[in-house]
Protein backbone atom coordinates (compact mmCIF):
# COMPACT_ATOMS: atom_id res chain seq x y z
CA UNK A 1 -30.25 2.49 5.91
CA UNK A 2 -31.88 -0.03 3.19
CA UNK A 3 -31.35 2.67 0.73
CA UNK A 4 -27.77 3.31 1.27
CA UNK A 5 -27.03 -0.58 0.71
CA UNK A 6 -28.74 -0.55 -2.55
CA UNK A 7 -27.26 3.17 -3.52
CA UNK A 8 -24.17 0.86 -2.83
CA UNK A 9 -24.54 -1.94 -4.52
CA UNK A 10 -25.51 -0.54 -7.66
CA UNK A 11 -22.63 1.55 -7.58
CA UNK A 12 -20.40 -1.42 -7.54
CA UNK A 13 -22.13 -2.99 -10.24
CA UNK A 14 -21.91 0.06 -11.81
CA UNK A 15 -18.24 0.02 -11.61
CA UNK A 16 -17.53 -3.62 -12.53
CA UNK A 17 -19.45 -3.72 -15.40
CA UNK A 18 -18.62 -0.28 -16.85
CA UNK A 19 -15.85 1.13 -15.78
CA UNK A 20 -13.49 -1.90 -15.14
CA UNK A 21 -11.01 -3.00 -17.69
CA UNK A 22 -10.94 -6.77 -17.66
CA UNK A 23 -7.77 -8.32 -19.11
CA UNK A 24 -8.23 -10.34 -22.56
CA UNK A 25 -7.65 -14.52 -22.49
CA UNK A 26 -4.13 -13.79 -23.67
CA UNK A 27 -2.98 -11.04 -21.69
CA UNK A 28 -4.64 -13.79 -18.23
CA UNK A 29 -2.89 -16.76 -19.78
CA UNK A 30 0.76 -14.49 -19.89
CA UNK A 31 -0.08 -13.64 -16.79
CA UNK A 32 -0.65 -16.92 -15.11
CA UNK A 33 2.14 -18.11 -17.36
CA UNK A 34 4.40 -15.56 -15.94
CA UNK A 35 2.64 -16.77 -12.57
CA UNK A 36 3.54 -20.59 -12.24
CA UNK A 37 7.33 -20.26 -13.85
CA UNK A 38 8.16 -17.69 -11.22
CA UNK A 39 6.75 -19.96 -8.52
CA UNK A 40 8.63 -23.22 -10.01
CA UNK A 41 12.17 -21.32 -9.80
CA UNK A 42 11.59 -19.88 -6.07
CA UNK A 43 10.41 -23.50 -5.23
CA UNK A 44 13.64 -24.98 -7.11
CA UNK A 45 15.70 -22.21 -5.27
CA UNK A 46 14.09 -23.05 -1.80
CA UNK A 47 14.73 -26.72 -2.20
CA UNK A 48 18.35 -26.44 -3.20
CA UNK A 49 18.91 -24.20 -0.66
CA UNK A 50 17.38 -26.95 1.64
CA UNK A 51 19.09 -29.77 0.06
CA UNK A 52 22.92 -27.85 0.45
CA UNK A 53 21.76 -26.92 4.33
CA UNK A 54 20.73 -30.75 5.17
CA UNK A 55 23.82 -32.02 3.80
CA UNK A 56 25.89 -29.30 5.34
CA UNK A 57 24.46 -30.22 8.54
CA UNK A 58 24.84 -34.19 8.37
CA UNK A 59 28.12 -33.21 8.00
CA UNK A 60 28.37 -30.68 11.00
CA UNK A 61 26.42 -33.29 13.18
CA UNK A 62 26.81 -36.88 12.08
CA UNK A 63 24.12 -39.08 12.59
């Protein structure tokens, strides 16, 4: 049993250090980049759409 854990983890090892393409700094920054605008716009987009409904809705039921 022992020796299928190791068999295991050196196999992983094996395949994160050799076989694994890691992205380069600029390819990661793009990516996060790409990450964080797309997440500003949906939260813009889910506010707005928040904003219109409460205002629709003081209007529906006046307070």
């Amino acid at each position: 049993m022992l020796k299928k854990i190791i068999n295991y983890c050196k196999a992983c090892y094996d395949e994160l250090a050799h076989k694994t393409t890691w992205p380069t700094r600029k390819e990661l920054t793009h990516s996060a980049v790409v990450v964080l605008s797309a997440s500003l716009i949906i939260a813009l987009v889910v506010w707005a759409m928040d904003f219109v409904f409460k205002s629709f809705m003081s209007l529906v039921y006046p307070a």
